[in-house]
C-alpha atoms as a PDB file:
ATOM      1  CA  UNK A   1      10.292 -27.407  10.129  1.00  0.00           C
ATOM      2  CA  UNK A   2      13.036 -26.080  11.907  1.00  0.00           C
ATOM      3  CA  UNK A   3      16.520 -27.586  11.287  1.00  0.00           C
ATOM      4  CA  UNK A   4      15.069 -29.878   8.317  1.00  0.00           C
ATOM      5  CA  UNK A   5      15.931 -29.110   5.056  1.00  0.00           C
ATOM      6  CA  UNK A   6      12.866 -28.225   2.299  1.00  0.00           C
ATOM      7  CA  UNK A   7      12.218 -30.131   0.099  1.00  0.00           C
ATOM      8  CA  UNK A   8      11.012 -27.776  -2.777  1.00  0.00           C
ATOM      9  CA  UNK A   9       9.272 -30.561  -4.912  1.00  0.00           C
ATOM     10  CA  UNK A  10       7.469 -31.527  -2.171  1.00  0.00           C
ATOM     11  CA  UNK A  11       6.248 -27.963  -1.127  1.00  0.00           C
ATOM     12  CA  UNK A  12       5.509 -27.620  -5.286  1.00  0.00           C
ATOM     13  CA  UNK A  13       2.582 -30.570  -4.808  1.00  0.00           C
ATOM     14  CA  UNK A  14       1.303 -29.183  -1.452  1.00  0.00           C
ATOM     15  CA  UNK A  15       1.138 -25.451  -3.598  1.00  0.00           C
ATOM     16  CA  UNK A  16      -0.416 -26.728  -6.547  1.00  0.00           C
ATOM     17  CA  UNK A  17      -3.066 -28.438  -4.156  1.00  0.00           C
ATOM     18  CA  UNK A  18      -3.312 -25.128  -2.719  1.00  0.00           C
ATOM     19  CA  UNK A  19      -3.384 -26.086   0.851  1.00  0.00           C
ATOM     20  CA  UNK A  20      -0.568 -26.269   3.586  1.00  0.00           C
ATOM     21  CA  UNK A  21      -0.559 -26.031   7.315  1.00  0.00           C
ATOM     22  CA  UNK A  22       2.566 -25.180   9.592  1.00  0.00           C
ATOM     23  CA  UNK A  23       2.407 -26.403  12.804  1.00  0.00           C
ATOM     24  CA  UNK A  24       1.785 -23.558  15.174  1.00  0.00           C
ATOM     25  CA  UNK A  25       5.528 -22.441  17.393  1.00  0.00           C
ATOM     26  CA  UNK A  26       4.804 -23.095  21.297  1.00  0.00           C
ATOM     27  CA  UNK A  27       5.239 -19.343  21.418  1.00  0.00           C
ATOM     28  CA  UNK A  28       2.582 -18.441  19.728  1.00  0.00           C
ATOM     29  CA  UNK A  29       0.235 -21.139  20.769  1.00  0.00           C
ATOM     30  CA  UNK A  30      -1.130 -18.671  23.455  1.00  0.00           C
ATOM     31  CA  UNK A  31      -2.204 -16.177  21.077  1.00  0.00           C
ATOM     32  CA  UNK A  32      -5.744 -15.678  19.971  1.00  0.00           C
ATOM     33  CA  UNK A  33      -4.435 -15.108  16.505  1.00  0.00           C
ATOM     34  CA  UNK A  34      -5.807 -17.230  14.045  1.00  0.00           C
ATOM     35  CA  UNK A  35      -3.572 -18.155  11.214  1.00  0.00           C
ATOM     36  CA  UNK A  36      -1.422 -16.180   8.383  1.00  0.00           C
ATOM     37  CA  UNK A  37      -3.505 -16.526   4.823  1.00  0.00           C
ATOM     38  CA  UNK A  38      -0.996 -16.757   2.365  1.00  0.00           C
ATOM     39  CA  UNK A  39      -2.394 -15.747  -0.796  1.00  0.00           C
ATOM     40  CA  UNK A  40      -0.518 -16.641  -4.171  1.00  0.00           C
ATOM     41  CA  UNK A  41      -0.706 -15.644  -7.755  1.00  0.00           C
ATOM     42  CA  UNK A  42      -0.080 -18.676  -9.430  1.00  0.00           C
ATOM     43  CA  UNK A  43       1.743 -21.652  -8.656  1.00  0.00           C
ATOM     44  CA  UNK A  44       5.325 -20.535  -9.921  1.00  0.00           C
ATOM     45  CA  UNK A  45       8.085 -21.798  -8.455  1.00  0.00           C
ATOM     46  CA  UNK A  46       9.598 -18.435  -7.669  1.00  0.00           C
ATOM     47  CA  UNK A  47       6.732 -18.290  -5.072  1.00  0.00           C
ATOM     48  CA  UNK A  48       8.352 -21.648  -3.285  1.00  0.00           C
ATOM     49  CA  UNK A  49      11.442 -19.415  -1.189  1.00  0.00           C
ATOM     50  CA  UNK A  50       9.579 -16.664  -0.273  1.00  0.00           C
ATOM     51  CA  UNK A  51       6.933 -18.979   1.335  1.00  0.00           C
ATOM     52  CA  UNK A  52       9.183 -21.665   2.855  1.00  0.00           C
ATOM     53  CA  UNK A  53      11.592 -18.221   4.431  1.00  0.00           C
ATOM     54  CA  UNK A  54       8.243 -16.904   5.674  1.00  0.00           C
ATOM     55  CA  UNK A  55       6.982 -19.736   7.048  1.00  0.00           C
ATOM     56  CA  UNK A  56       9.933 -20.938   8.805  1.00  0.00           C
ATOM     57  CA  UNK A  57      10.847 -17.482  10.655  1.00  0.00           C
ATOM     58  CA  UNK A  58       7.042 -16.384  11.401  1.00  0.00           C
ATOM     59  CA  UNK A  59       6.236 -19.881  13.637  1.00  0.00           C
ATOM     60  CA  UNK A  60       2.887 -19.090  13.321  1.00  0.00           C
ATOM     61  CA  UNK A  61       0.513 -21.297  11.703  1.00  0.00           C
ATOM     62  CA  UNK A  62       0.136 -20.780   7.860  1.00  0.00           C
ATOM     63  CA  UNK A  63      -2.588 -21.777   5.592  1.00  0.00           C
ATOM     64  CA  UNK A  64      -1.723 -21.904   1.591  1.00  0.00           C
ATOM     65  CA  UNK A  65      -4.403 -20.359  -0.949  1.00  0.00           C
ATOM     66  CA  UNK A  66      -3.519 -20.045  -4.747  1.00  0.00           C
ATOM     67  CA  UNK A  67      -5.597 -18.280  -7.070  1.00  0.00           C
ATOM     68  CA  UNK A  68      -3.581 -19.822  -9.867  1.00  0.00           C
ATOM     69  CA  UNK A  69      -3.569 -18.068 -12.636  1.00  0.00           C
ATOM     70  CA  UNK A  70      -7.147 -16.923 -12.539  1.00  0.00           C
ATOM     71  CA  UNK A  71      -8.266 -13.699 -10.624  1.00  0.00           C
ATOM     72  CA  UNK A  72     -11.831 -15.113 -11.073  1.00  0.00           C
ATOM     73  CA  UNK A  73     -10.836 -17.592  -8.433  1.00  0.00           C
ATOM     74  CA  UNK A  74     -10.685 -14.341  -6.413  1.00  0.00           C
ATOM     75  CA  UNK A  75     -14.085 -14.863  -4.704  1.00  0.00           C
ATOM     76  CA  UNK A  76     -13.945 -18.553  -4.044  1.00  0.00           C
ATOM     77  CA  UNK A  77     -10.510 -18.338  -2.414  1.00  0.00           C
ATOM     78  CA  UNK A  78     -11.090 -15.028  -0.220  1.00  0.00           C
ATOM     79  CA  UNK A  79     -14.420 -16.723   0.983  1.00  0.00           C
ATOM     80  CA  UNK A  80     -11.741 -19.363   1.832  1.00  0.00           C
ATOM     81  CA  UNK A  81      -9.141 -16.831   3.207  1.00  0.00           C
ATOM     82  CA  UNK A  82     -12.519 -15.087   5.609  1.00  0.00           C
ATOM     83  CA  UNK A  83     -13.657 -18.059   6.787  1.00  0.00           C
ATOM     84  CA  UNK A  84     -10.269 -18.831   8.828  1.00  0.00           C
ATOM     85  CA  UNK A  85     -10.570 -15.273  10.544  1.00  0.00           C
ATOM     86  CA  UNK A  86      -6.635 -14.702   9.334  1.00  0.00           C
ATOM     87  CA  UNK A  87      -4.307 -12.654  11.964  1.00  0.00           C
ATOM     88  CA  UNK A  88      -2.358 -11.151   8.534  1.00  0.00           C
ATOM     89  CA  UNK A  89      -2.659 -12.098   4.641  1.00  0.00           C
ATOM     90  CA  UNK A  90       0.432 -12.356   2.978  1.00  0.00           C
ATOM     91  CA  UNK A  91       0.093 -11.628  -0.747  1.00  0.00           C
ATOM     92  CA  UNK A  92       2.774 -12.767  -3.761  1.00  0.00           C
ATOM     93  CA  UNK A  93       2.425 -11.224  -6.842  1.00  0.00           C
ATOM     94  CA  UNK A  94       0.361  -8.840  -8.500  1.00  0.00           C
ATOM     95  CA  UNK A  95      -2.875 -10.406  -8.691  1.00  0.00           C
ATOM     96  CA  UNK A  96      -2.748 -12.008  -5.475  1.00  0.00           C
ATOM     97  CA  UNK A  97      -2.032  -8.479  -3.889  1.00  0.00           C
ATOM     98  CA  UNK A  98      -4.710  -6.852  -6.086  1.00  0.00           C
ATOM     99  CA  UNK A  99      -7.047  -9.384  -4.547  1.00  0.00           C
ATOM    100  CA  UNK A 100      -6.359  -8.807  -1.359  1.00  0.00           C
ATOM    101  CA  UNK A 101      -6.560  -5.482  -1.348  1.00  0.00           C
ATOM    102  CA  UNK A 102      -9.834  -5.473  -3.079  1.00  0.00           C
ATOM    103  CA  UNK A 103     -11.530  -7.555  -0.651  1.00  0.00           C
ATOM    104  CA  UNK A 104     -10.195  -6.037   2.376  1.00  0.00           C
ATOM    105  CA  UNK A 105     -11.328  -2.759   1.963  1.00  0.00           C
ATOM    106  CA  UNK A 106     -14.083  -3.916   3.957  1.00  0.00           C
ATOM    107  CA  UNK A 107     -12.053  -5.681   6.411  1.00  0.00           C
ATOM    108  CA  UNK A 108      -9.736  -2.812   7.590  1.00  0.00           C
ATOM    109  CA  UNK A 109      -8.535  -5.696  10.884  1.00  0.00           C
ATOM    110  CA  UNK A 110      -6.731  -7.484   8.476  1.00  0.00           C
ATOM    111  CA  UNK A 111      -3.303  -6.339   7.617  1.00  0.00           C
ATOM    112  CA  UNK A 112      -2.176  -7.688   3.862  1.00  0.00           C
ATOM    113  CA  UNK A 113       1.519  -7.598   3.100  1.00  0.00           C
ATOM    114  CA  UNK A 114       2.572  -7.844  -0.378  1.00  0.00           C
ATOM    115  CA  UNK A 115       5.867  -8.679  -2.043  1.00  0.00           C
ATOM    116  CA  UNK A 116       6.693  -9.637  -5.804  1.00  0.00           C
ATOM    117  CA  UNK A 117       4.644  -7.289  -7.468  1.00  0.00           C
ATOM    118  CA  UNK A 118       6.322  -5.647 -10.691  1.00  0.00           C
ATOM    119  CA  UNK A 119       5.807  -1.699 -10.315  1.00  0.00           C
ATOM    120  CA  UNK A 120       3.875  -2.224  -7.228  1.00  0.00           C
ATOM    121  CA  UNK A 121       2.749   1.575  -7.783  1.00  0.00           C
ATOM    122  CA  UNK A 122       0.018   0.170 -10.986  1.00  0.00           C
ATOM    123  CA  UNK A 123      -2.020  -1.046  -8.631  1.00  0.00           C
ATOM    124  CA  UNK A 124      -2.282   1.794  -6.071  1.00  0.00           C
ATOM    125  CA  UNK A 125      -1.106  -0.879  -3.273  1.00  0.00           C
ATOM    126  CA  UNK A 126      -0.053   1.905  -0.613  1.00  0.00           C
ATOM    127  CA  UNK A 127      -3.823   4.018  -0.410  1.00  0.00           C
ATOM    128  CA  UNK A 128      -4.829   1.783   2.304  1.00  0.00           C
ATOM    129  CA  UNK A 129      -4.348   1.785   5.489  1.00  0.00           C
ATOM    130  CA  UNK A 130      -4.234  -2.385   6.286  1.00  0.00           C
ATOM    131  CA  UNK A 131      -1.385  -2.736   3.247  1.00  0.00           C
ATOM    132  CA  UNK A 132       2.508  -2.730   3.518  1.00  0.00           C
ATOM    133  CA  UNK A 133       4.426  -4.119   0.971  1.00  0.00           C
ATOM    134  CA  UNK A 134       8.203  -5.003  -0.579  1.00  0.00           C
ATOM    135  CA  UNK A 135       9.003  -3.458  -3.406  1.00  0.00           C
ATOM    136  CA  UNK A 136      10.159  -5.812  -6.170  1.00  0.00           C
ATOM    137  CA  UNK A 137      12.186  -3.068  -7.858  1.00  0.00           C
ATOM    138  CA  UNK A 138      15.667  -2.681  -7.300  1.00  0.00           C
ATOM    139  CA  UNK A 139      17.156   0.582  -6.771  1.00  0.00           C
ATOM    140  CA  UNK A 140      18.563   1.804  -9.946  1.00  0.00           C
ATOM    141  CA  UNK A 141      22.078   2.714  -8.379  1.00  0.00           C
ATOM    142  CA  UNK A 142      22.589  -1.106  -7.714  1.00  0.00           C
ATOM    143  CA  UNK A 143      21.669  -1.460 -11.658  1.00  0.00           C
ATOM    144  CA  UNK A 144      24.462   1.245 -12.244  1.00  0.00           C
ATOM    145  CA  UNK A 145      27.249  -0.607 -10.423  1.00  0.00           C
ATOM    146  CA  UNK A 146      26.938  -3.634 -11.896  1.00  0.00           C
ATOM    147  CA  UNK A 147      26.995  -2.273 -15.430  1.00  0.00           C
ATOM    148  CA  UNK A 148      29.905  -0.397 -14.752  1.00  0.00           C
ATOM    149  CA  UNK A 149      31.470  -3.328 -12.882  1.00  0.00           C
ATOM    150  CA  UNK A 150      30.708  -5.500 -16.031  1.00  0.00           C
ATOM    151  CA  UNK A 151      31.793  -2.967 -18.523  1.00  0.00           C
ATOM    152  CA  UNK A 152      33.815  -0.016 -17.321  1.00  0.00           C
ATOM    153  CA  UNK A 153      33.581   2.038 -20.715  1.00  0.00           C
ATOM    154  CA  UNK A 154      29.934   2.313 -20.115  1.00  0.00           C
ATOM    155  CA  UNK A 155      29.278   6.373 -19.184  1.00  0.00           C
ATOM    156  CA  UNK A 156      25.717   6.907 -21.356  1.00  0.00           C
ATOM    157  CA  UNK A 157      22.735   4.532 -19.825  1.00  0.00           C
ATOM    158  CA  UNK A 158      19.630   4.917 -22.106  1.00  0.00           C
ATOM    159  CA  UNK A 159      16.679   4.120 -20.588  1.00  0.00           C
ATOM    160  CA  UNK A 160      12.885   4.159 -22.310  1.00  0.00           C
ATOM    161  CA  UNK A 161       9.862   4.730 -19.534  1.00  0.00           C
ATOM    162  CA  UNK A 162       6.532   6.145 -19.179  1.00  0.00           C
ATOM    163  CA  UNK A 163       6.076   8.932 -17.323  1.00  0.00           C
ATOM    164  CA  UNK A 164       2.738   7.706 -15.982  1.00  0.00           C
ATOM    165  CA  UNK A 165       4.309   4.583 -14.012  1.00  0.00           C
ATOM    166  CA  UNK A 166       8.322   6.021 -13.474  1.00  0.00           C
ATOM    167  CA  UNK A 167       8.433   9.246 -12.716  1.00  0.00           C
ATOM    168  CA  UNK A 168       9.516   8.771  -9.694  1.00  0.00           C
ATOM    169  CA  UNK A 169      12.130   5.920 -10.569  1.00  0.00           C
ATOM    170  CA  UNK A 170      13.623   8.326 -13.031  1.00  0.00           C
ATOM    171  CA  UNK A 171      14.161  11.372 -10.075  1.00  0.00           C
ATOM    172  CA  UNK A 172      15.641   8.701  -8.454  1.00  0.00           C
ATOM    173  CA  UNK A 173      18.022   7.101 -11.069  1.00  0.00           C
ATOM    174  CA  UNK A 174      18.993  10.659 -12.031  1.00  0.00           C
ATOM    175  CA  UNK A 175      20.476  11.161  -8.726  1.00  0.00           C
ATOM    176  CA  UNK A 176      22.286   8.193  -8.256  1.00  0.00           C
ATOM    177  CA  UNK A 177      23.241   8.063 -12.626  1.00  0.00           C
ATOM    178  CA  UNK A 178      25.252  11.250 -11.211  1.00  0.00           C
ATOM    179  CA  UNK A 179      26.912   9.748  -8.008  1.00  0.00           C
ATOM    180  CA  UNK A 180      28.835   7.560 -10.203  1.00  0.00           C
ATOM    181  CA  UNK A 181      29.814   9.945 -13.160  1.00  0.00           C
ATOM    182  CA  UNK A 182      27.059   8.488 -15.100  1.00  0.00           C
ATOM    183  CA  UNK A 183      25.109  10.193 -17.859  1.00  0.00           C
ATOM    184  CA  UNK A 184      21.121   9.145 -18.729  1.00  0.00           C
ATOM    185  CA  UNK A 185      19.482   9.549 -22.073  1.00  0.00           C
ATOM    186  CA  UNK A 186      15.777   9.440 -21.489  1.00  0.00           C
ATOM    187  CA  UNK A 187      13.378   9.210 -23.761  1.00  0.00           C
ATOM    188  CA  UNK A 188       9.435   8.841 -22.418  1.00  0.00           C
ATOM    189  CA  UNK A 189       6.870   6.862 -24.574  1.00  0.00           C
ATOM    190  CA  UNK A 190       3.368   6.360 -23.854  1.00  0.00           C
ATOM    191  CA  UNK A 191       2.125   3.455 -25.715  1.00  0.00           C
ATOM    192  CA  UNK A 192       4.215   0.091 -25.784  1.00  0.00           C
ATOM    193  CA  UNK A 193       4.943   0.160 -29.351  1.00  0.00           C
ATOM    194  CA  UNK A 194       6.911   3.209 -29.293  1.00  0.00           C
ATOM    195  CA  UNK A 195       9.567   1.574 -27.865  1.00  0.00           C
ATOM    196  CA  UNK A 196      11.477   0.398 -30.872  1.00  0.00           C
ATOM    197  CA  UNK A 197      11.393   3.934 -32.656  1.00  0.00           C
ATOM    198  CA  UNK A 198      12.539   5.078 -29.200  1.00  0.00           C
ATOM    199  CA  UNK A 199      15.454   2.911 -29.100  1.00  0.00           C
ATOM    200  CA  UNK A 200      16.408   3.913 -32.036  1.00  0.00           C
ATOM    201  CA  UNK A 201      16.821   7.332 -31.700  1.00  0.00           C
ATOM    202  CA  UNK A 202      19.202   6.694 -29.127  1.00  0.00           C
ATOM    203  CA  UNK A 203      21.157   3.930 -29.804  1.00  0.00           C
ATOM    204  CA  UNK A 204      24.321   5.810 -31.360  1.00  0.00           C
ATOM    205  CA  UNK A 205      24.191   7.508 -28.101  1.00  0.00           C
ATOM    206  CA  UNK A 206      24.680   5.046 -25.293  1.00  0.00           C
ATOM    207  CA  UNK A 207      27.244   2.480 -23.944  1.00  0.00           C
ATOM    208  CA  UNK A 208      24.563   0.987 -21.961  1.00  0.00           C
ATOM    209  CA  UNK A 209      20.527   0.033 -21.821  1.00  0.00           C
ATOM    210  CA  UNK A 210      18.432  -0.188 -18.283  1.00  0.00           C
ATOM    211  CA  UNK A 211      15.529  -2.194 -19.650  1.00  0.00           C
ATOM    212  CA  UNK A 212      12.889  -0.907 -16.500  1.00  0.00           C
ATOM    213  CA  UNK A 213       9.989  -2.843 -14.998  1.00  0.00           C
ATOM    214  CA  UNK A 214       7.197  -0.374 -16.765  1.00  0.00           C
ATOM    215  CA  UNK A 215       3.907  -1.640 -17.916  1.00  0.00           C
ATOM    216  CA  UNK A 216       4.370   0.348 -20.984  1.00  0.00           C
ATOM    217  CA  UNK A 217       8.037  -0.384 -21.663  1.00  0.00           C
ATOM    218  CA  UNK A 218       7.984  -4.221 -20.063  1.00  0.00           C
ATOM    219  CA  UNK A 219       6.197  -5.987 -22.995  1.00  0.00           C
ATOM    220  CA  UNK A 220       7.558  -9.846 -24.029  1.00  0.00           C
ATOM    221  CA  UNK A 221       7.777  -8.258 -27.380  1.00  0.00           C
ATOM    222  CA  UNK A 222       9.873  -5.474 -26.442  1.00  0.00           C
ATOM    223  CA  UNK A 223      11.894  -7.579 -24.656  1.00  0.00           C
ATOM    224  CA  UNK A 224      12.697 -10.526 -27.497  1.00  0.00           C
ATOM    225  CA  UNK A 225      13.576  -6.869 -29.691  1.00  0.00           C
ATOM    226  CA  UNK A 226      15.738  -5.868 -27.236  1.00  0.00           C
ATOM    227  CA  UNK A 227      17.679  -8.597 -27.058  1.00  0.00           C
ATOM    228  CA  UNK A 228      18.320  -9.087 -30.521  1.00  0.00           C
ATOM    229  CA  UNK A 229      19.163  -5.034 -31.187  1.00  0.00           C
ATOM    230  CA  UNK A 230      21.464  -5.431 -27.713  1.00  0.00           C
ATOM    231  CA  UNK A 231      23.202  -7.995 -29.505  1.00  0.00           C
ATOM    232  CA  UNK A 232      23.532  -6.788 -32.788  1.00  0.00           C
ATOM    233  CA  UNK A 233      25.133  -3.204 -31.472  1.00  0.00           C
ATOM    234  CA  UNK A 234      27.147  -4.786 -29.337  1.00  0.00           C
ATOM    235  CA  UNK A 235      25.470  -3.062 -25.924  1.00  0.00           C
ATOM    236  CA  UNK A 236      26.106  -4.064 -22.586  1.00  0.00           C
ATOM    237  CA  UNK A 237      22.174  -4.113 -21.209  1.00  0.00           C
ATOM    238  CA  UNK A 238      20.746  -4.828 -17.718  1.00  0.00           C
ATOM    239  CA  UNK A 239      16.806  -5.461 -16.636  1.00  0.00           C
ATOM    240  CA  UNK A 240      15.170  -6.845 -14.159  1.00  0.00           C
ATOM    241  CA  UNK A 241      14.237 -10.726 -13.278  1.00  0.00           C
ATOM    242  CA  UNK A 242      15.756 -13.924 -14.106  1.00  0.00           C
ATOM    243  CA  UNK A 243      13.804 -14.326 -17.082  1.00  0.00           C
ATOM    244  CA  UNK A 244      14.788 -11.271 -18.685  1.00  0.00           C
ATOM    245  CA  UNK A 245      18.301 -12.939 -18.621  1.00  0.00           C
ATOM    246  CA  UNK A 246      17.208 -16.221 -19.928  1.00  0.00           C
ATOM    247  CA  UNK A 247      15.753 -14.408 -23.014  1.00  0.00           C
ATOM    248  CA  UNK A 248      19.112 -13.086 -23.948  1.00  0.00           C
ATOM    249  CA  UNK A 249      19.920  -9.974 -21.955  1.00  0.00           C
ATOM    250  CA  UNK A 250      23.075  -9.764 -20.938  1.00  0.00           C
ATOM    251  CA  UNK A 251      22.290  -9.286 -16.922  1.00  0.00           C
ATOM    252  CA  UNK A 252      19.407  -9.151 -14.603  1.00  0.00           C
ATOM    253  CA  UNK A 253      19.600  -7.836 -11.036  1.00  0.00           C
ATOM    254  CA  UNK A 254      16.239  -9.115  -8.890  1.00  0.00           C
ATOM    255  CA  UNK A 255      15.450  -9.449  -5.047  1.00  0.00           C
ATOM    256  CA  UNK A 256      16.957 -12.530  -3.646  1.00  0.00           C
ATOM    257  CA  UNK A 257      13.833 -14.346  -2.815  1.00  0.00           C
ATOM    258  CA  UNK A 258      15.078 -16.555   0.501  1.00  0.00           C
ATOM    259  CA  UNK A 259      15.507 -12.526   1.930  1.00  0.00           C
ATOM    260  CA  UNK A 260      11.876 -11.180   0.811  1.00  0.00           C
ATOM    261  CA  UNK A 261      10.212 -13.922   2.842  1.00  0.00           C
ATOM    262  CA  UNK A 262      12.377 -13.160   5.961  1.00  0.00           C
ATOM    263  CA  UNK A 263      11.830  -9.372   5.383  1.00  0.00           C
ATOM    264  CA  UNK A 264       7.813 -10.045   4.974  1.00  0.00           C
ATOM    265  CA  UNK A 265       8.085 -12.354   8.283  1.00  0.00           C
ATOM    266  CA  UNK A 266       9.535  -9.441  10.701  1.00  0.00           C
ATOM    267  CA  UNK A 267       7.570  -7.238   8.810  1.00  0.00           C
ATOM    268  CA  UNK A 268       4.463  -9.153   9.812  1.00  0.00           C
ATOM    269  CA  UNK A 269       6.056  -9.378  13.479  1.00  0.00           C
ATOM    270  CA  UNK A 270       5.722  -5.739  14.256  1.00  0.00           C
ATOM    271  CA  UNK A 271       2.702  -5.646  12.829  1.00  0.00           C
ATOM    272  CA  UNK A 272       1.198  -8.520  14.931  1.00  0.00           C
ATOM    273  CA  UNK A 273       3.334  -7.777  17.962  1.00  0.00           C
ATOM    274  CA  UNK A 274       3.923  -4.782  18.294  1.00  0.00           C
ATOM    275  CA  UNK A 275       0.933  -3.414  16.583  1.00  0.00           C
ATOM    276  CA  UNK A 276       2.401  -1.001  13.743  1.00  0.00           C
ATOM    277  CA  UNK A 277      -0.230   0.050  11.251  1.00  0.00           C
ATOM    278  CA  UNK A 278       0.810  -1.344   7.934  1.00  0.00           C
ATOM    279  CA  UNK A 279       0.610   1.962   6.153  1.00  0.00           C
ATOM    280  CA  UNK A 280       3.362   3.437   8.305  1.00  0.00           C
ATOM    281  CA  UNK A 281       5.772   0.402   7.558  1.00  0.00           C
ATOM    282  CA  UNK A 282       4.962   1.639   3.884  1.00  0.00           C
ATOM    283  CA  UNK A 283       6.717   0.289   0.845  1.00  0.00           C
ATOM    284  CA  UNK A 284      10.131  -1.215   1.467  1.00  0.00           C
ATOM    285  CA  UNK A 285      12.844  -1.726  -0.822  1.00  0.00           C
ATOM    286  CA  UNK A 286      13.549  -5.507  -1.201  1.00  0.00           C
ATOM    287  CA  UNK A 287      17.050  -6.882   1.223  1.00  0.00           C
ATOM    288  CA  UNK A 288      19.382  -8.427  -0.549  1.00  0.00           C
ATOM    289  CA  UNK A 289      19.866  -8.773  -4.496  1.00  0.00           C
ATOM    290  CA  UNK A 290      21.082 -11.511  -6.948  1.00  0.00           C
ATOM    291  CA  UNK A 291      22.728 -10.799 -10.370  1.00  0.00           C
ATOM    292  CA  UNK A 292      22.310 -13.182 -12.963  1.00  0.00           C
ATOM    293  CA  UNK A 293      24.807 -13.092 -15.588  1.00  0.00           C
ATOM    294  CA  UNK A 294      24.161 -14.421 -19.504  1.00  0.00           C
ATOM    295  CA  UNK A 295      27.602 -15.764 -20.367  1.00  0.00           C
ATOM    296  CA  UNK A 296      26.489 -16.735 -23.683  1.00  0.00           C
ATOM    297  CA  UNK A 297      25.443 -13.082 -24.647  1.00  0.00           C
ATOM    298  CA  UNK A 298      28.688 -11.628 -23.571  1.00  0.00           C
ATOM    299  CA  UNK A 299      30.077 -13.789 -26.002  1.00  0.00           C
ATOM    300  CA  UNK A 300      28.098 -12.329 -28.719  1.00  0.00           C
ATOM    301  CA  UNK A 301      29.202  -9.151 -28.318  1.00  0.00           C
ATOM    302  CA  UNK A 302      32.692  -9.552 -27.339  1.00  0.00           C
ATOM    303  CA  UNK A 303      32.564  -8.906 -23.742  1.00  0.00           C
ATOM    304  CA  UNK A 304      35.463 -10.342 -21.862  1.00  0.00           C
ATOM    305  CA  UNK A 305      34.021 -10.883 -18.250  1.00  0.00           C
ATOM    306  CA  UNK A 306      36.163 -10.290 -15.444  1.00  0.00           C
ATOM    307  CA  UNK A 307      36.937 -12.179 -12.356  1.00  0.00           C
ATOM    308  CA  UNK A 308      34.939  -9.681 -10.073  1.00  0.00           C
ATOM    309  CA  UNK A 309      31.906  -9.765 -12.073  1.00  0.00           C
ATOM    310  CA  UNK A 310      32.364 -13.242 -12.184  1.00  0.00           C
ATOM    311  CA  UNK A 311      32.393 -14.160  -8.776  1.00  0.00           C
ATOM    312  CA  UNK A 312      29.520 -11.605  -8.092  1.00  0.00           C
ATOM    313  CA  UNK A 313      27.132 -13.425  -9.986  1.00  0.00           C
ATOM    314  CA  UNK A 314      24.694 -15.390  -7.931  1.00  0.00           C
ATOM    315  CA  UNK A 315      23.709 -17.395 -11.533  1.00  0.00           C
ATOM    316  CA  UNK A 316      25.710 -17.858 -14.578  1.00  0.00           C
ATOM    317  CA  UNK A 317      23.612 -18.918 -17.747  1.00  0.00           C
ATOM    318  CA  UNK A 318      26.118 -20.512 -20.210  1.00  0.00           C
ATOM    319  CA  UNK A 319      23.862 -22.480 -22.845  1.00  0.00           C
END
């Protein structure tokens, strides 16, 4: 594959079939290992960087399986995944990486990496010792900057979470709120419907909304609300994921996906050459971020957009 471009609808077919091969590197071709077992969700095209990056920088042989859609295809698919005595299973998404780390809690040998898993934390990924994982959470500073880049009168940030899944995110976007002068209204909710009420309370408060990646607070429902109370108070708002964007929110930062593939591949490296145990690798925040900008929603609520914010964005949506 090396020095020929990909061909994305091509790799779509050979993912939907749920089978590809990469020819095995002459470097590795001395190695016992058998091949990487790349497990995947569903067949989304946001899986097709990640995998082509991987693929290309690993140069070990790697063997497609897809449980698309369906975590019932879980058994049929690790059978599969077993049967090819993997050297390393990398895992995209959240039932993918669920499934692997189900099924190799009996098979401690082989290391699972995971990578686009939304609040990676649900799932307990890190309480083995064979897992490692990127984080598909951007840290909340980076949110920060490019609100304030996009609209320098925001100071207030509200942001709605569970305590259950963001503690931790919250300690963290705390500290780096007050790094940049920047003041967070918090309220916590524990059930997804609260939100609204929630939103309410402080919306005569805040400049700004962080929409976060919580299973209680991350519901489509919440999210077509949001957009339409975002617009209607004029509020600069940020989340997470392209799609959040395409709704109607005004921007979305989210791991560039070319970079998590490259990150998983030298991740896998040192775990396959130089024999690091997953577990200490740990949890890593993604490399490398895109912003995706709504054009069409700052013109809603009035926001000029300036040059710098502009030419930051890695996608414009304008229709």
């Amino acid at each position: 594959m090396a020095g020929k471009p990909y061909n994305l609808k091509g790799a779509a077919l050979l993912l939907l079939l749920g089978l590809w091969i990469i020819p095995v590197h002459s470097s590795w071709a001395e190695t016992a290992l058998g091949p990487i077992a790349v497990l995947l969700s569903d067949t989304e095209e946001a899986y097709l960087r990640p995998v082509a990056s991987f693929s290309e920088e690993i140069r070990m042989p790697v063997q497609i399986f897809n449980l698309k859609g369906q975590i019932d295809n879980a058994p049929r698919q690790m059978a599969r995944i077993f049967a090819i005595r993997p050297a390393l299973i990398l895992a995209l998404g959240a039932k993918a990486a669920y499934t692997a780390k189900v099924w190799t809690t009996d098979h401690p040998e082989i290391p699972v990496i995971f990578a686009l898993v939304l609040n990676w934390r649900r799932y307990k990924l890190d309480d083995q010792d064979n897992i490692a994982g990127i984080a598909t959470e951007v840290a909340p500073g980076t949110h920060f900057l490019n609100l304030t880049l996009t609209s320098p009168d925001v100071k207030r940030i509200g942001v709605i979470y569970s305590r259950v899944h963001s503690s931790e995110t919250l300690r963290q976007a705390r500290q780096e709120a007050a790094k940049l002068g920047l003041t967070l209204v918090e309220i916590p909710i524990s059930r997804p419907m609260e939100f609204r009420q929630a939103y309410k309370q402080m919306s005569e408060a805040i400049d700004g909304f962080w929409m976060l990646a919580d299973p209680v607070v991350y519901t489509l429902a919440n999210v077509n609300w949001l957009e339409e109370r975002c617009t209607r108070d004029r509020l600069v708002c940020i989340g997470q994921s392209r799609n959040i964007a395409e709704i109607g929110i005004l921007l979305a930062v989210n791991p560039d996906l070319a970079n998590v593939g490259l990150q998983a591949a030298s991740m896998a490296k040192n775990i396959l050459i130089n024999r690091q145990i997953p577990k200490y690798i740990g949890v890593m925040p993604p490399l490398g971020t895109r912003l995706v900008l709504n054009a069409k929603t700052a013109e809603k609520i009035n926001l000029k957009l300036n040059r710098i914010v502009m030419d930051l964005a890695s996608d414009i949506i304008d229709r």
